[in-house]
Protein backbone atom coordinates (compact mmCIF):
# COMPACT_ATOMS: atom_id res chain seq x y z
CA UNK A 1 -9.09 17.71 8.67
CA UNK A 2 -8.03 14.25 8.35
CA UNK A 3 -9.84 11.15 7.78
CA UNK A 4 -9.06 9.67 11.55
CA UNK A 5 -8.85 11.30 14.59
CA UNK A 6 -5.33 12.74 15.46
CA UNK A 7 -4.78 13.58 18.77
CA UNK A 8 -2.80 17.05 17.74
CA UNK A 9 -4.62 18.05 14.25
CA UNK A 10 -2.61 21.11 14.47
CA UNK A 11 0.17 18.77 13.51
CA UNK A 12 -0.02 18.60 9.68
CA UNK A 13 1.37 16.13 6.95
CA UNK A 14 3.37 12.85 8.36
CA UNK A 15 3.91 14.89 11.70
CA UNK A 16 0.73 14.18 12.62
CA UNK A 17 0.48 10.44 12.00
CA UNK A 18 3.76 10.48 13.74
CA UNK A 19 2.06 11.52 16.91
CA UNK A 20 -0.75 9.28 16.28
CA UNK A 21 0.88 5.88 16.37
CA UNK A 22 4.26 5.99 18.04
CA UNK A 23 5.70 2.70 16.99
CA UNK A 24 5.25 2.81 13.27
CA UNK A 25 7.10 6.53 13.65
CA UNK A 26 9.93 5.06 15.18
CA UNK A 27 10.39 2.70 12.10
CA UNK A 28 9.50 5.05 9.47
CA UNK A 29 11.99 8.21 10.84
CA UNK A 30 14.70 5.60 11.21
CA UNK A 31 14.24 4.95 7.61
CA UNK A 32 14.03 8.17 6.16
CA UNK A 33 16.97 9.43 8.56
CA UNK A 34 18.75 6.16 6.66
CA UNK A 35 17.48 7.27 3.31
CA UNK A 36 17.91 10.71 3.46
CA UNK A 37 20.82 11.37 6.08
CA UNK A 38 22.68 8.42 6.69
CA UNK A 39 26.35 7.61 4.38
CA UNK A 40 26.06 7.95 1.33
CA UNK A 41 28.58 9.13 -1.83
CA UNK A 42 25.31 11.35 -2.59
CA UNK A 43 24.81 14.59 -1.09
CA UNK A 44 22.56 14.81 1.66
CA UNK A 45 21.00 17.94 -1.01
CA UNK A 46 20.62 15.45 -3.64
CA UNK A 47 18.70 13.16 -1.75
CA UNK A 48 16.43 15.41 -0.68
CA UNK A 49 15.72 16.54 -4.12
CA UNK A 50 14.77 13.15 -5.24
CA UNK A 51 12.61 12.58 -2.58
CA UNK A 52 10.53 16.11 -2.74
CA UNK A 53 10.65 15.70 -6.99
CA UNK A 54 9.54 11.75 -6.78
CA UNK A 55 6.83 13.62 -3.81
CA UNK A 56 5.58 16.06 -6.58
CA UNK A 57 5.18 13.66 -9.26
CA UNK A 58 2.65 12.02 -6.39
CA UNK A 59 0.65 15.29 -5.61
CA UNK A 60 1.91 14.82 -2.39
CA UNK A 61 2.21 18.82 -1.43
CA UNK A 62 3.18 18.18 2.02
CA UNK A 63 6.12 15.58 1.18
CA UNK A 64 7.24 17.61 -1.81
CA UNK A 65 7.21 21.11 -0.02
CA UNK A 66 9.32 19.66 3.33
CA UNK A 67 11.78 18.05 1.29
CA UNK A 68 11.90 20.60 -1.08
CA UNK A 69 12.51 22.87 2.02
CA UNK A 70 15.36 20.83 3.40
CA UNK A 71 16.99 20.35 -0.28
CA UNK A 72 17.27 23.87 0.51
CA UNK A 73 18.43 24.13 3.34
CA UNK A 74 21.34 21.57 2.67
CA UNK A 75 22.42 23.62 -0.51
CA UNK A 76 22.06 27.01 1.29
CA UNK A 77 19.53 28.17 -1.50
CA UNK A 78 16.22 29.78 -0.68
CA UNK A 79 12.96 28.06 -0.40
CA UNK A 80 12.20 29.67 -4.24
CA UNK A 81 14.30 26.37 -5.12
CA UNK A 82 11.06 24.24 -4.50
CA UNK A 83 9.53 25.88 -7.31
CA UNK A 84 12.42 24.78 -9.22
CA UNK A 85 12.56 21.08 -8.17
CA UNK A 86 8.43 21.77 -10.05
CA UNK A 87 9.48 22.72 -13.17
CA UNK A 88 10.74 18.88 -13.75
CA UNK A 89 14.46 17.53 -14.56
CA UNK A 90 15.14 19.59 -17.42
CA UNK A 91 15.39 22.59 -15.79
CA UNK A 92 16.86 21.84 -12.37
CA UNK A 93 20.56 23.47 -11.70
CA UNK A 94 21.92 20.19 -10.84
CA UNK A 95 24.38 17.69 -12.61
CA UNK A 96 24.01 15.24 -15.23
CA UNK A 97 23.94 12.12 -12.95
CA UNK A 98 21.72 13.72 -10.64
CA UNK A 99 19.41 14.27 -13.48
CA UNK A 100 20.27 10.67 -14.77
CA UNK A 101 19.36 9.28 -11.22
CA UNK A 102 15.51 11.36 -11.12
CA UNK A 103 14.89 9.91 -14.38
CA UNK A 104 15.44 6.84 -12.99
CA UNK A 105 13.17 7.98 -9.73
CA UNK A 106 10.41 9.06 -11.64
CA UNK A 107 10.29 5.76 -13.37
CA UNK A 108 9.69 3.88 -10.20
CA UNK A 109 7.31 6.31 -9.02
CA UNK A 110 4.99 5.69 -12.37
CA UNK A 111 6.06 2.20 -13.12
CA UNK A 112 9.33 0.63 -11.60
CA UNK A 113 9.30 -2.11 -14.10
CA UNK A 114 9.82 0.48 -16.95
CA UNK A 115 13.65 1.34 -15.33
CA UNK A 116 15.47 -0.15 -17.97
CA UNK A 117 19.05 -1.00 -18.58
CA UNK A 118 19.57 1.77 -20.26
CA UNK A 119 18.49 4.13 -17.55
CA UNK A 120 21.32 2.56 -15.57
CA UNK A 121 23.51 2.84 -18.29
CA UNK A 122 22.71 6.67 -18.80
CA UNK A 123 23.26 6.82 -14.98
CA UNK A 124 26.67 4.95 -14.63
CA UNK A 125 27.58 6.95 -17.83
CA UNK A 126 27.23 10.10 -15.57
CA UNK A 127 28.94 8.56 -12.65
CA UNK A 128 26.63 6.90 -10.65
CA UNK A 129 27.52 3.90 -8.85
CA UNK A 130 25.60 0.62 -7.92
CA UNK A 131 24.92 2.14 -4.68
CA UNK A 132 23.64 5.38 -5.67
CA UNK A 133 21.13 3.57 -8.22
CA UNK A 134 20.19 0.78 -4.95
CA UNK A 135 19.65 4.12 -3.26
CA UNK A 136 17.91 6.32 -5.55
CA UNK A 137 15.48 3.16 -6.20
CA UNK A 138 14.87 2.63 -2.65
CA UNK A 139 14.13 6.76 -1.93
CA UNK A 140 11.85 6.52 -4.77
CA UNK A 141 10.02 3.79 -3.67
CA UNK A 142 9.82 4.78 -0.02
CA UNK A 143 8.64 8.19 -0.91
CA UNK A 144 5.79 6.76 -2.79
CA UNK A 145 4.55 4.51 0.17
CA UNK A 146 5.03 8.28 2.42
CA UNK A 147 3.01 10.08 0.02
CA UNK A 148 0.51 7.67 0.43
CA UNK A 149 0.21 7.65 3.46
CA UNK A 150 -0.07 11.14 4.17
CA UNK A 151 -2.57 11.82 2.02
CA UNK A 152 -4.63 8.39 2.08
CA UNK A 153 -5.31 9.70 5.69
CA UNK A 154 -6.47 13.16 4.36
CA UNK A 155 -3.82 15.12 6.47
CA UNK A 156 -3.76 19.13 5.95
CA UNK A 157 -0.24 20.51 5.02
CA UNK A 158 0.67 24.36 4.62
CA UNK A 159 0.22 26.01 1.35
CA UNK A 160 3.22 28.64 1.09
CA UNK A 161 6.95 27.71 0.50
CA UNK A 162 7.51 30.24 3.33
CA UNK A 163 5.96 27.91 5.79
CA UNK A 164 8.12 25.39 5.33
CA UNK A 165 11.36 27.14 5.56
CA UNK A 166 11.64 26.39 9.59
CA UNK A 167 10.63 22.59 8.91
CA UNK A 168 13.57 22.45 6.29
CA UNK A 169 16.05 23.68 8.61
CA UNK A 170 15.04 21.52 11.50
CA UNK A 171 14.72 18.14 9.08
CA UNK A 172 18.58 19.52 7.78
CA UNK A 173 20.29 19.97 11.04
CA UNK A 174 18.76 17.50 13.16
CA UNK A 175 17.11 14.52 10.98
CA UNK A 176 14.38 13.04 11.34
CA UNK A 177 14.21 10.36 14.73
CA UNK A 178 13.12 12.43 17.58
CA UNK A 179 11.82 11.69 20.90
CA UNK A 180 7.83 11.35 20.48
């Protein structure tokens, strides 16, 4: 049960809070459909990955688990692949500058000061651009001020990967501003 009174708590994670104040939902979708969906040289996949792997370095099951789910969706791979984004960097199936761009997430997530120039070197190295860093910063740092807020307000969030799996297809195909 959540720490305030929802009007739906069937409604778990940020869906709930969603419902609960209308006009900071509004801001908050647009920004993750701008984050997550809107242009960008990297993938729609790969975004998703770093916000569900910057998510689990919070604790933040919900967050983690529903990107997670729509990381999987985008790449056509099962929900398993939230177990993988778990197991850390090192053993994520995905390319070097991905991997140089998470290390780069999970510094912000612990301490953003600590991103040093030669994180963005490694990253440029591997083929990121200015924008993908901006971006990858700005996920990162958005995702940590999500996972807070989901679970600063005690919201309840599905255990199993399985549950997810219609979430992740819905956040895939149709984003994330809806009509509330």
């Amino acid at each position: 049960m959540a720490h305030i009174s929802l009007p739906n708590e069937q409604l778990p994670g940020i869906v709930g809070l969603m419902d609960f104040r209308k006009d900071t939902a509004k801001i908050l979708s647009e920004l993750a459909e701008t984050l997550l969906r809107g242009e960008s040289t990297l993938t729609r996949g790969e975004r998703e990955i770093i916000a569900s792997s910057v998510s689990y370095e919070n604790n933040c099951h919900f967050c983690h688990t529903s990107h997670g789910a729509a990381a999987s969706a985008h790449l056509n791979k099962s929900v398993d692949f939230i177990d993988e984004i778990k197991k850390g960097i090192d053993h994520l199936d995905v390319s070097p500058k991905l991997k140089s761009l998470l290390k780069i997430a999970h510094k912000v997530q612990k301490q953003a000061k600590d991103v040093s120039s030669e994180d963005i070197a490694l990253a440029k190295n591997e083929g990121a651009t200015d924008m993908e860093i901006h971006d990858t910063v700005l996920i990162a740092s958005a995702f940590c001020m999500f996972n807070r807020y989901v679970d600063g307000l005690g919201t309840w969030a599905p255990e199993s990967n399985d549950d997810y799996a219609g979430m992740g297809e819905l956040l895939a195909n149709e984003g994330y501003v809806r009509e509330r």
